[in-house]
Protein backbone atom coordinates (compact mmCIF):
# COMPACT_ATOMS: atom_id res chain seq x y z
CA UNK A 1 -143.67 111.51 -47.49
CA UNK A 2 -144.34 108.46 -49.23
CA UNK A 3 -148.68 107.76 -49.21
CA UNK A 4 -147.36 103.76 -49.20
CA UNK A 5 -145.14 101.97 -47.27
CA UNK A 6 -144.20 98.24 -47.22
CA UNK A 7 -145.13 97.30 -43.47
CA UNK A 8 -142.14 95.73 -42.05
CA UNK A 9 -141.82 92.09 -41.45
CA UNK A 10 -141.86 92.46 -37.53
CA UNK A 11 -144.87 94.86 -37.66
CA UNK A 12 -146.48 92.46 -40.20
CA UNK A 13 -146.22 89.49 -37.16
CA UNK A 14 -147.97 91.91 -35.06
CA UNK A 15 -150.90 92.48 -37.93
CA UNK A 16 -151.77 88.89 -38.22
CA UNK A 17 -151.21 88.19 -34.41
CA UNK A 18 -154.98 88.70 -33.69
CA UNK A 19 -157.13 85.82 -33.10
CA UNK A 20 -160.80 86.38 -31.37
CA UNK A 21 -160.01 85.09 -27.87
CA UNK A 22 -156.65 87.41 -27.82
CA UNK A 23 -156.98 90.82 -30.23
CA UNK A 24 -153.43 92.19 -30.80
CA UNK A 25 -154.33 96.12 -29.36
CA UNK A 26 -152.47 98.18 -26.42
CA UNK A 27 -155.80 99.87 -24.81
CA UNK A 28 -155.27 102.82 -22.39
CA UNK A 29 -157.72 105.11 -20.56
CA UNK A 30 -156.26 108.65 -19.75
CA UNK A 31 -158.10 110.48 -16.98
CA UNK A 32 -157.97 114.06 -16.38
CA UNK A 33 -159.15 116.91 -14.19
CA UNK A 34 -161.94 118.73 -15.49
CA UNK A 35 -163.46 118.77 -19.21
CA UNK A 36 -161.38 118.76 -22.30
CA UNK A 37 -162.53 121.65 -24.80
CA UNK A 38 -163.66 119.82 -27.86
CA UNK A 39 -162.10 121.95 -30.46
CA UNK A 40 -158.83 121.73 -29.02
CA UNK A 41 -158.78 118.29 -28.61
CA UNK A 42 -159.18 117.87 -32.52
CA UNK A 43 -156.68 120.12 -33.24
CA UNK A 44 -154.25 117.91 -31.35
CA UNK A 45 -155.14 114.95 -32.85
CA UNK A 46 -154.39 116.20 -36.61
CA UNK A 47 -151.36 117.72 -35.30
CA UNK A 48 -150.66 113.73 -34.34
CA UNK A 49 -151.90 112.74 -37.77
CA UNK A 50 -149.67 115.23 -39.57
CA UNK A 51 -146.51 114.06 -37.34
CA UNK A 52 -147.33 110.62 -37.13
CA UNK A 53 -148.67 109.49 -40.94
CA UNK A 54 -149.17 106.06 -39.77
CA UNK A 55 -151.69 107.76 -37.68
CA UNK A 56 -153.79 108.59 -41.36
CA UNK A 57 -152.84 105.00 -42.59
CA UNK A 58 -154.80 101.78 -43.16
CA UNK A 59 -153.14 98.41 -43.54
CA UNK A 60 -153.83 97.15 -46.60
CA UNK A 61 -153.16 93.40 -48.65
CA UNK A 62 -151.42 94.00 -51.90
CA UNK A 63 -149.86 90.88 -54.09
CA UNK A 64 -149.18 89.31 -51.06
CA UNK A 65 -147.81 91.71 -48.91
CA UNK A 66 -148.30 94.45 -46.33
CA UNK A 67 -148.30 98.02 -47.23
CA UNK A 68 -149.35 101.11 -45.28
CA UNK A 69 -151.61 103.01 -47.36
CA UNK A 70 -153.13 106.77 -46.94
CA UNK A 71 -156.76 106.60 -46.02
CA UNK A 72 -157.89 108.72 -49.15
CA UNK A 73 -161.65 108.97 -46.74
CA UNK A 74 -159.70 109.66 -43.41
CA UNK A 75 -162.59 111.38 -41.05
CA UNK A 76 -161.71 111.77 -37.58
CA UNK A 77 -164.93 111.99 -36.41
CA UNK A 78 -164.52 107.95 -37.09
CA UNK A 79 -161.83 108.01 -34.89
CA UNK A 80 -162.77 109.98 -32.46
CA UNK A 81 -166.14 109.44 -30.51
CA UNK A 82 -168.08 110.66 -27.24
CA UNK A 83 -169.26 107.65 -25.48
CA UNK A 84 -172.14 107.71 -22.72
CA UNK A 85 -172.29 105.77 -19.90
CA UNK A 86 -174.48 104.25 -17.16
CA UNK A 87 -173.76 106.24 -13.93
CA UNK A 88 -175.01 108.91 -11.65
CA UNK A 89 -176.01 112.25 -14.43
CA UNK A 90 -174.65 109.95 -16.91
CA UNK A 91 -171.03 110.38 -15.54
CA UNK A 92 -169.06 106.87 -15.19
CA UNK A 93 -167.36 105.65 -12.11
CA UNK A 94 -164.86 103.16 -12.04
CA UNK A 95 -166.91 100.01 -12.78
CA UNK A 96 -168.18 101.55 -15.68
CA UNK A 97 -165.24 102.17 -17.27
CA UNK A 98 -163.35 99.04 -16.52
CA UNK A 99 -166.28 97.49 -18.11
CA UNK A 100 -165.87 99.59 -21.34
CA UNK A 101 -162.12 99.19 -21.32
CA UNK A 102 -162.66 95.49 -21.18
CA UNK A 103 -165.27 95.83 -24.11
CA UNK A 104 -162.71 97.44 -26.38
CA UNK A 105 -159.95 94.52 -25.70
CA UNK A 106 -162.25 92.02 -26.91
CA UNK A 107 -163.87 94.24 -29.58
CA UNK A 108 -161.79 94.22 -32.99
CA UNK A 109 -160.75 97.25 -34.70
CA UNK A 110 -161.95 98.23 -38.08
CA UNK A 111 -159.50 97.28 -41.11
CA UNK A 112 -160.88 99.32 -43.20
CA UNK A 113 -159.46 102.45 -41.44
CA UNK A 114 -156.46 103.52 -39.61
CA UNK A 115 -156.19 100.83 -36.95
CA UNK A 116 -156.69 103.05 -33.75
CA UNK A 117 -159.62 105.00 -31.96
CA UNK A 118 -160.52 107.54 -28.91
CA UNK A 119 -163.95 107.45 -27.05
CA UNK A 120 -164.27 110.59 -24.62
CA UNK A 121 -165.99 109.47 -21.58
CA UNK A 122 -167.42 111.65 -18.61
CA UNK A 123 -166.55 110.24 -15.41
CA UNK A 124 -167.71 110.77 -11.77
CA UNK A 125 -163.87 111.07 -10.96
CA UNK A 126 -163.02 114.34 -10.52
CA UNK A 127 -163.10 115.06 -14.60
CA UNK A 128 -162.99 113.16 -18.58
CA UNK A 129 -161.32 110.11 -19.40
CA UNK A 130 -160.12 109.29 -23.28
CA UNK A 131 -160.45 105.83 -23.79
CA UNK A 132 -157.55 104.83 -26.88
CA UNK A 133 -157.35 101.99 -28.31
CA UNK A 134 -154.42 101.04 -30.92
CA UNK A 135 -153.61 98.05 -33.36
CA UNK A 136 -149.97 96.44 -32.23
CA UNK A 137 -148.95 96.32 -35.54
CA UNK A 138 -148.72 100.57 -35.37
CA UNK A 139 -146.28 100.19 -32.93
CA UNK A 140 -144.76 99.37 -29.46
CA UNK A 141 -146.11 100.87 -26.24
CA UNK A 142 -142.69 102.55 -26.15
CA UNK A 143 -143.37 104.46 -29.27
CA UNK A 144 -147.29 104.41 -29.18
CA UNK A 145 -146.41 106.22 -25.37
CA UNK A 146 -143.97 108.87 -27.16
CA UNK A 147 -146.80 110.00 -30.17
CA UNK A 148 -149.59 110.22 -27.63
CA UNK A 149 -146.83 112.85 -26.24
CA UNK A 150 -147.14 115.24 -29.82
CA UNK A 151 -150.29 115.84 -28.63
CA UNK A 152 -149.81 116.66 -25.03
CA UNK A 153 -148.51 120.35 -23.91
CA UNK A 154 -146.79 121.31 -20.64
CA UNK A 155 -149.03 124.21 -19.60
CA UNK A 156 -153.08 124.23 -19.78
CA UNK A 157 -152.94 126.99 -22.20
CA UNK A 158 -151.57 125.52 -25.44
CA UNK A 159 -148.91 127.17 -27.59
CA UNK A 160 -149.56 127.84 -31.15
CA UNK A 161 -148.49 124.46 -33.15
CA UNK A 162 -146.10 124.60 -35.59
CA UNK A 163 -146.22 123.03 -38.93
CA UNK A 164 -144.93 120.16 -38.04
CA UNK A 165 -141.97 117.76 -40.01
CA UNK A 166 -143.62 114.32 -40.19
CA UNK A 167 -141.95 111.30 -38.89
CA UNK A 168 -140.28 108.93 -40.95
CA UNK A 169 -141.76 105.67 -39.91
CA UNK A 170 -140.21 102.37 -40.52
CA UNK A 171 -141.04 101.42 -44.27
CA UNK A 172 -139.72 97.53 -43.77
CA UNK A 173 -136.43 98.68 -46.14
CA UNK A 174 -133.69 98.96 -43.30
CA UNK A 175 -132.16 96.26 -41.45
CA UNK A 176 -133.49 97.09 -37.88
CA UNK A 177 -129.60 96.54 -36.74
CA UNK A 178 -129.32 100.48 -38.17
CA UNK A 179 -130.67 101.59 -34.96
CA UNK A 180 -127.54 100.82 -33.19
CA UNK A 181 -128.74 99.35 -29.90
CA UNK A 182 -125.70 97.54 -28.30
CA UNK A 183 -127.44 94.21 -29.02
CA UNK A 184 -128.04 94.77 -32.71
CA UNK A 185 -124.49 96.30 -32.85
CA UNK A 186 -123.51 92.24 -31.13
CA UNK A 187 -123.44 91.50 -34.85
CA UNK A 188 -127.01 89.42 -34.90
CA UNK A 189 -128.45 89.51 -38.16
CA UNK A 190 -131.26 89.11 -39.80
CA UNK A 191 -131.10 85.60 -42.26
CA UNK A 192 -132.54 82.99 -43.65
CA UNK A 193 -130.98 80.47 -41.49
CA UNK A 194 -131.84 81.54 -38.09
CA UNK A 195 -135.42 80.29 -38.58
CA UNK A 196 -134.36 76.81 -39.86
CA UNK A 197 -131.83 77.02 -36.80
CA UNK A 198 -134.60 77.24 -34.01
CA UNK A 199 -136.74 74.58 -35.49
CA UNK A 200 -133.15 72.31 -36.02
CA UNK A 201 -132.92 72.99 -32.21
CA UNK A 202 -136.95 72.39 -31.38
CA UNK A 203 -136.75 68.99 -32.99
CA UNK A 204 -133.52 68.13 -32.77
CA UNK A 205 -131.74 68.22 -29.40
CA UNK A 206 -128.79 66.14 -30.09
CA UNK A 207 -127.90 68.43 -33.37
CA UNK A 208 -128.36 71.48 -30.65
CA UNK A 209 -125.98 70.63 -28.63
CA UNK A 210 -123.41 69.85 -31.36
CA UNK A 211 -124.07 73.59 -32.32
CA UNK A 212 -123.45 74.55 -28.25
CA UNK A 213 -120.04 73.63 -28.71
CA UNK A 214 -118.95 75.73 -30.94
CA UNK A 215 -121.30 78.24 -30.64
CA UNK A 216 -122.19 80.22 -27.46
CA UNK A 217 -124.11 83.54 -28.91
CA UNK A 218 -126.65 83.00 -30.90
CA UNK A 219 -127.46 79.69 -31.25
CA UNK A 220 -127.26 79.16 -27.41
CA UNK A 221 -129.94 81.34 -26.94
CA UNK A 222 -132.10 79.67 -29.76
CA UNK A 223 -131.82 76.74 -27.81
CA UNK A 224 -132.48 78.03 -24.41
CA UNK A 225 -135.75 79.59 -25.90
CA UNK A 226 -136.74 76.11 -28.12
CA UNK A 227 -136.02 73.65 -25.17
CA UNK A 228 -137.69 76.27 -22.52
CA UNK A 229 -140.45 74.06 -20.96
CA UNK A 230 -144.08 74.32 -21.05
CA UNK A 231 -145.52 76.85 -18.07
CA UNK A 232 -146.72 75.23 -15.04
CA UNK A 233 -150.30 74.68 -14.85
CA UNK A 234 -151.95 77.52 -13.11
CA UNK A 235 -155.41 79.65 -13.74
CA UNK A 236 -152.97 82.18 -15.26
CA UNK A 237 -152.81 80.34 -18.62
CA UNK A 238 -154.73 77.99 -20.32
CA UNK A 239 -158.03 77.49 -22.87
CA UNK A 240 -159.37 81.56 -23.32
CA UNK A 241 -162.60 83.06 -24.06
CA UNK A 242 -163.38 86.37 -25.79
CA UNK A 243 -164.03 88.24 -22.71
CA UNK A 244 -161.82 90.19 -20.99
CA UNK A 245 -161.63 92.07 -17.71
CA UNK A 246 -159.79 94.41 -16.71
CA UNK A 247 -158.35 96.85 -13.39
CA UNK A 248 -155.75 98.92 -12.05
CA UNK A 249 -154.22 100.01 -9.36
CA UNK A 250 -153.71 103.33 -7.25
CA UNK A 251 -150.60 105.42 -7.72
CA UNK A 252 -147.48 104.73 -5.68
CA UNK A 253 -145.01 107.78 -5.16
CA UNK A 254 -142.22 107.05 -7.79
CA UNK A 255 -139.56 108.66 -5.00
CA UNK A 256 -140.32 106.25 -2.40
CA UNK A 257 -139.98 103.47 -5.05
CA UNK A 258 -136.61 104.65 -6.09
CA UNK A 259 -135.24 105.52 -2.67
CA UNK A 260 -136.64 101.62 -1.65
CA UNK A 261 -134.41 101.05 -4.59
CA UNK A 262 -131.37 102.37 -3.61
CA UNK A 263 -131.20 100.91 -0.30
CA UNK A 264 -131.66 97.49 -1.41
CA UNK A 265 -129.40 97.72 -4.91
CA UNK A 266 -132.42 96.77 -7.20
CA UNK A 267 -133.97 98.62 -10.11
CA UNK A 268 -136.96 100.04 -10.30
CA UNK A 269 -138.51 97.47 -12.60
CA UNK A 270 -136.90 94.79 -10.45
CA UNK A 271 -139.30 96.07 -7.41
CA UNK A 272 -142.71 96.60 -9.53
CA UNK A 273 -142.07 92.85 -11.06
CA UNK A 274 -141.07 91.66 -7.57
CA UNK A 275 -144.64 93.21 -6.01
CA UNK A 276 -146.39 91.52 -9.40
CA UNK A 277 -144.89 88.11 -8.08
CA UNK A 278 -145.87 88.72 -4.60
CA UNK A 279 -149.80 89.37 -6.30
CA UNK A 280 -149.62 86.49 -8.24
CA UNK A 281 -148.97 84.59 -5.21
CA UNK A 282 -151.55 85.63 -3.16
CA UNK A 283 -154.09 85.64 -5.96
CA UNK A 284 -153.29 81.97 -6.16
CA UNK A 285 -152.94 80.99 -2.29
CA UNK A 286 -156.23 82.17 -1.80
CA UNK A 287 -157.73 80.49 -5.20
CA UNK A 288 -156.18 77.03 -3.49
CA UNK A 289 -153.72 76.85 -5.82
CA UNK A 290 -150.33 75.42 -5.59
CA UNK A 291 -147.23 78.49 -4.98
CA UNK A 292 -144.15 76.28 -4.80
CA UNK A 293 -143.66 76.81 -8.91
CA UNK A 294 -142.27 79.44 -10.68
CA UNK A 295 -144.43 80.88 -13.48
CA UNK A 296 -142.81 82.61 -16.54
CA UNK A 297 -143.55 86.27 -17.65
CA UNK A 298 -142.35 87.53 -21.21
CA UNK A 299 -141.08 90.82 -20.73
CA UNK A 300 -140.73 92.99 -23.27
CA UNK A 301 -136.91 94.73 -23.58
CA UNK A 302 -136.76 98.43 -25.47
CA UNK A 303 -134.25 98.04 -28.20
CA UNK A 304 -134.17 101.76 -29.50
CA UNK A 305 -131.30 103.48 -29.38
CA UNK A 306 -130.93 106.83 -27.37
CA UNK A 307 -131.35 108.88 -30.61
CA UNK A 308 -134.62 107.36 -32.15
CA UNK A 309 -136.28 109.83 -33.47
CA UNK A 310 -139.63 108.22 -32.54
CA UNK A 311 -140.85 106.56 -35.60
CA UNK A 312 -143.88 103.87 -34.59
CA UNK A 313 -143.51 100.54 -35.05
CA UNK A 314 -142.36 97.43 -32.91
CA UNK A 315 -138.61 97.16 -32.20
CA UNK A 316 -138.57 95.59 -28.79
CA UNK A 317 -137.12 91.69 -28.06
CA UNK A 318 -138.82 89.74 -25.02
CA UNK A 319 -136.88 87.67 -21.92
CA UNK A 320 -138.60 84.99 -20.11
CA UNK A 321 -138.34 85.42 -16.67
CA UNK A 322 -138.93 83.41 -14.24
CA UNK A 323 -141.23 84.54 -11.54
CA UNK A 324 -140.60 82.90 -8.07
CA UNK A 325 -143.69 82.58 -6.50
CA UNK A 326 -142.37 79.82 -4.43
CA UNK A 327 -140.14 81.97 -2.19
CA UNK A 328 -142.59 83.29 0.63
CA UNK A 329 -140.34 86.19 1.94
CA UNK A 330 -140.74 89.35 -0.19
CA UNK A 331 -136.94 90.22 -0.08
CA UNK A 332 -135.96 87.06 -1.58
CA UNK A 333 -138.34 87.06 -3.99
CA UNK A 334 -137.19 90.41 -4.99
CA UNK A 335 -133.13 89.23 -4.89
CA UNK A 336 -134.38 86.10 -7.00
CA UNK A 337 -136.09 88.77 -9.44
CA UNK A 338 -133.37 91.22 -9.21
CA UNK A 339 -130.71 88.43 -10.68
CA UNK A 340 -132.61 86.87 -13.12
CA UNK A 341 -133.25 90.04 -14.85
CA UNK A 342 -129.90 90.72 -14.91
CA UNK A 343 -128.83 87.80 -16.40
CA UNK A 344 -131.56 88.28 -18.84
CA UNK A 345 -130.83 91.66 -20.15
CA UNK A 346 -126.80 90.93 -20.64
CA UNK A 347 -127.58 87.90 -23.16
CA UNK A 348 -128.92 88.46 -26.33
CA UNK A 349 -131.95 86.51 -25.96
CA UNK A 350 -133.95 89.91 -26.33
CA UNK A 351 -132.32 90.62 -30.08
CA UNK A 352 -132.82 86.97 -31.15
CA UNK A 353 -136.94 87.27 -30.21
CA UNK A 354 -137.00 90.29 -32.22
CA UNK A 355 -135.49 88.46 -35.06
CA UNK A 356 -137.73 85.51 -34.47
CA UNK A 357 -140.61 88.06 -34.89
CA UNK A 358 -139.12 89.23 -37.96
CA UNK A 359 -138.77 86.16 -39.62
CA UNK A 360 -142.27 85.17 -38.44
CA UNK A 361 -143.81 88.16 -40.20
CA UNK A 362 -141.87 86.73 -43.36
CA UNK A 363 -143.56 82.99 -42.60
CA UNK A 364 -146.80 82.12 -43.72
CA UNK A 365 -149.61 82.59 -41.33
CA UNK A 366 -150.04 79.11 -40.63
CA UNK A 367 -146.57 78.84 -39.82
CA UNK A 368 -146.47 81.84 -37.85
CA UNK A 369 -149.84 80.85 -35.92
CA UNK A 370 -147.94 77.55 -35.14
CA UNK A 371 -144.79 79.81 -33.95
CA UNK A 372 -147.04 81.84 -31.39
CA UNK A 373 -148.85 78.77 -29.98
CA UNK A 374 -145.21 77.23 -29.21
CA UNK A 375 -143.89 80.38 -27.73
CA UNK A 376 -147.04 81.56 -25.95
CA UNK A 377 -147.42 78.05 -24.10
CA UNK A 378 -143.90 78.73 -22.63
CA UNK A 379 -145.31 81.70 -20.45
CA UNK A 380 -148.16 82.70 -18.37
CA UNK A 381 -148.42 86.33 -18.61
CA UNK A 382 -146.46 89.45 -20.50
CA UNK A 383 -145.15 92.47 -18.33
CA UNK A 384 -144.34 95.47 -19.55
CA UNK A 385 -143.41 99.01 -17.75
CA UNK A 386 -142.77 102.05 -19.89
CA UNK A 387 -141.60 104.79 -18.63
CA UNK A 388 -143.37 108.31 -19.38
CA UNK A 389 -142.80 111.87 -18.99
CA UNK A 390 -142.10 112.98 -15.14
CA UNK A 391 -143.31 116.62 -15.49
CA UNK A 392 -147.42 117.51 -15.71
CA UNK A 393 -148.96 117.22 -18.77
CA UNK A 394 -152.40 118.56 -20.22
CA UNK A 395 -154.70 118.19 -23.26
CA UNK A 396 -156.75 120.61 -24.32
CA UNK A 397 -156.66 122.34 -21.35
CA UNK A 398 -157.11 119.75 -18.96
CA UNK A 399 -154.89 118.17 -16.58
CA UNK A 400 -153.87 114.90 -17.03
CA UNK A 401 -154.21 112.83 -14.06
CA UNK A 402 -153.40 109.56 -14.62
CA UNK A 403 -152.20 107.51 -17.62
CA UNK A 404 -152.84 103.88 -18.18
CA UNK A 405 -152.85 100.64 -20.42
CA UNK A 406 -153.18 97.38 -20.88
CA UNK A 407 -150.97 95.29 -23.01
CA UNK A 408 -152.46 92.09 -24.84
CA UNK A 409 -151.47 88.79 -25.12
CA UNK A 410 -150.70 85.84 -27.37
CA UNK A 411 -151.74 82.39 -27.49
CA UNK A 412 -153.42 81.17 -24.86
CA UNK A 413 -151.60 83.51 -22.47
CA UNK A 414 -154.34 84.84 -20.37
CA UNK A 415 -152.88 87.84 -17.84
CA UNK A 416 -151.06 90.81 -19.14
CA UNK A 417 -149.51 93.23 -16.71
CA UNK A 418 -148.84 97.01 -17.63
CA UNK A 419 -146.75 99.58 -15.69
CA UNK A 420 -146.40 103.50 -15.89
CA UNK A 421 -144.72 105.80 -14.29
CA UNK A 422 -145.91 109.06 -15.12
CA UNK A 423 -145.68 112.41 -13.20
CA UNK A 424 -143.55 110.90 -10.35
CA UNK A 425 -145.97 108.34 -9.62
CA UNK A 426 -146.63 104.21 -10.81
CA UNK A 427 -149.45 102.60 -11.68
CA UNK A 428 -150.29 98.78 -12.60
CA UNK A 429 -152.90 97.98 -15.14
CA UNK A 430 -154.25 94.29 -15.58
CA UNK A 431 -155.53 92.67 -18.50
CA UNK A 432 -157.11 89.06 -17.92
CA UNK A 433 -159.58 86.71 -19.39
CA UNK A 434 -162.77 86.73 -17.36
CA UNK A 435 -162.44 82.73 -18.19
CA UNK A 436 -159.44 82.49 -16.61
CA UNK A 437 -159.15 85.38 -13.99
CA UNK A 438 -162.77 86.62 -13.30
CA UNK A 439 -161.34 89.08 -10.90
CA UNK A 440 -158.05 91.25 -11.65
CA UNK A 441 -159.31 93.68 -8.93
CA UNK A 442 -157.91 91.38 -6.54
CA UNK A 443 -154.26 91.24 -8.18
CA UNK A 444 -154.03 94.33 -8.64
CA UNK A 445 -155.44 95.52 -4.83
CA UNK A 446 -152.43 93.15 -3.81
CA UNK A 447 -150.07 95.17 -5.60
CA UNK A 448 -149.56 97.89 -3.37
CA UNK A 449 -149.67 95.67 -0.39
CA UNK A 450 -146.24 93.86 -1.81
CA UNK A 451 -144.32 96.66 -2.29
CA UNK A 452 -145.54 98.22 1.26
CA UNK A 453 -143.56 95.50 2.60
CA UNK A 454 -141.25 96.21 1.12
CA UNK A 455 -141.34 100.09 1.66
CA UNK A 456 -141.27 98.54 5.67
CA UNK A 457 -138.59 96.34 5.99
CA UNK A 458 -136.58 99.20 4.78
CA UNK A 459 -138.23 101.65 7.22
CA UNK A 460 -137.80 98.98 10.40
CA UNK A 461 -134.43 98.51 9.23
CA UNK A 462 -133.04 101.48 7.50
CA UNK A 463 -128.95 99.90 8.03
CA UNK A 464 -129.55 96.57 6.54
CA UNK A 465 -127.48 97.93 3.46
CA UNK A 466 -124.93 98.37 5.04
CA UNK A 467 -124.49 95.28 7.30
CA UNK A 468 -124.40 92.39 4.95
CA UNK A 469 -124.47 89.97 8.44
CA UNK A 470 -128.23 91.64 9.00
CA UNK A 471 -129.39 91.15 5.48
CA UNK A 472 -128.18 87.91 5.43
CA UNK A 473 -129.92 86.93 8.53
CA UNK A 474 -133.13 89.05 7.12
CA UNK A 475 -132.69 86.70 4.15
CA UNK A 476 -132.70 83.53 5.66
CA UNK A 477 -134.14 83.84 8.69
């Protein structure tokens, strides 16, 4: 394995994405029964380091590029750190560590060092918690989600490890269309002209639609994503600080989410993003604010394909979805979310973003700043749900209880919403600036209330799948 690789021109948008008021790093907090053993717990991580090399990397300058470079002074004790709180026999509770999860998001990360870090914590609930923290520009919650995995084992008694095979990670050589994901395979490629086609369409409308008619792939979704308007006006976006806060919410059974799924044909994604709308709404009604808008969440879409052989990096595109907080009735809003997505994920708006990125990391920084403060000012919050592993994981020897993270945004976006599933149960994690949204606690105590509802309407009426007369009348009153 290579001790330098060129960073590739999407992960390079990612490394020079950070700005004080919004730090480009995916924090997470994983809680667990009972104490990890110490020893153990660095044996994992250089098991991580040795799969993952990225993980023993620095990003470093060179000639005017990006390369990832081997840390000739890697330490893991700089990576890895106890951290003592304020709290009853110096254990944490909840506050506490929302507070010191919020402290990381608006803390950078050292440059000089592989761009990630763990801080054990004890906690007054019910065990440790390992605070992570890592760069973007490593990877994608999708991938950043599967390494965390290397380190994991399925029993609390871990297996002798292997020497492992390192990962080949992405060295900014291959066209990212190699993956094969059916919207790479769409024939979308990477060139110099797709850049200097979405600022033709930005500025020049007329031109834009000369290129509609004869063009309904590509270059219709450059346009749909130039000419999107400007977010409404809400406390959700707007002029940020450095200081961020931060929450989450209880688990929800992933069963009862699914089987609410079934009944009413929607995804599960469509009914977490639904119950996120219905928060947003209620945050906002009882701020004052105005409902009857829509607001628009970037959403990021996985574009791996099934036989990725989990190198990090970033290969995800985004949608822009518009959230309908101005239908009251939660199983319209959830029918309004369910089609919109759909509509989303069958154009190729996802695979041009991606390329966008790419050619952004290939931009000067000034231009690429100017990119991110056209596209951010489009949206007022980023949603993302990964999916992780469904069986019982532990860590050096401890059960892990509950995963979670919080995504970060661009711009001048100020809310960022995170869902997990792990172990057969959901979670929501919310990132906000404290200038904007002082108190995520309350969007995020909302969230299980929304999808409640939704758990009752099917429970009061368990047939209204099959008589399309009583949904429609459920519908529309």
């Amino acid at each position: 394995m290579s001790v330098c690789e060129l960073i590739s021109c999407v992960d390079t948008a990612w490394l020079r994405m950070d700005r004080p008021n919004n730090l480009m790093q995916i924090v997470g907090v994983l809680m667990f029964d009972g104490q990890l053993d110490e020893a153990i717990l660095r044996e994992s991580l250089l098991h991580t380091v040795r799969v993952q090399p990225r993980f023993g990397q620095k990003a470093c300058l060179e000639g005017g590029e990006y390369y990832w470079r081997t840390d000739p002074d890697f330490d893991l004790d700089l990576h890895l750190k106890r951290v003592i709180l304020p709290g009853k026999a110096g254990k944490a509770g909840k506050v506490e560590l929302e507070r010191l999860v919020a402290d990381f998001a608006s803390t950078p990360l050292n440059h000089q060092r592989p761009l990630w870090e763990m801080h054990l914590v004890d906690t007054s609930l019910g065990g440790q918690a390992l605070v992570v923290r890592f760069h973007h520009a490593m990877g994608d919650g999708f991938s950043l989600v599967r390494a965390m995995l290397t380190m994991m084992d399925e029993s609390p008694v871990a297996p002798p490890r292997p020497q492992p095979e390192p990962v080949a990670n992405d060295d900014g050589d291959e066209e990212h269309d190699q993956q094969g994901s059916r919207l790479l395979r769409a024939g979308l490629k990477l060139t110099g002209t797709l850049w200097s086609k979405y600022v033709e369409v930005l500025t020049h409308p007329t031109k834009a639609m000369d290129y509609l008619k004869t063009s309904r792939d590509v270059t219709a979704e450059l346009y749909t994503i130039a000419t999107l308007s400007d977010d409404a006006n809400t406390r959700l976006k707007g002029e940020t600080g450095s200081t961020k806060r931060v929450a989450w919410s209880e688990q929800i059974p992933l069963p009862d989410v699914k089987a609410v799924g079934r009944v009413l044909g929607c995804s599960v994604n469509d009914l977490l993003i639904a119950a996120t709308a219905g928060a947003f709404r209620h945050y906002l009604l009882e701020q004052g604010d105005q409902t009857d808008i829509d607001i628009r969440a970037l959403v990021p879409v996985n574009m791996r394909a099934p036989d990725d052989k989990g190198a990090l990096g970033n290969r995800f595109g985004l949608v822009a979805l518009d959230l309908p907080l101005n239908i009251e009735h939660p199983l319209q809003r959830l029918y309004a979310v369910r089609d919109r997505m759909q509509a989303l994920k069958s154009s190729l708006q996802p695979a041009v973003v991606l390329n966008l990125l790419e050619v952004m990391g290939m931009a000067p920084k000034a231009v690429q700043q100017q990119a991110i403060d056209i596209l951010s000012a489009k949206a007022s919050t980023v949603i993302t749900n990964v999916p992780g592993p469904q069986q019982t994981l532990y860590l050096a020897g401890a059960r892990l209880r509950q995963p979670l993270f919080w995504v970060p945004q661009a711009g001048d976006i100020a809310v960022g919403v995170s869902i997990l599933s792990y172990d057969n149960k959901v979670q929501l994690g919310l990132i906000t600036d404290k200038k904007r949204v002082p108190d995520p606690d309350l969007i995020v105590e909302r969230f299980a209330v929304e999808f409640e509802q939704l758990l009752l309407l099917v429970l009061m009426e368990p047939d209204l799948i099959y008589d399309p007369d009583m949904l429609d009348q459920l519908l529309h009153g």
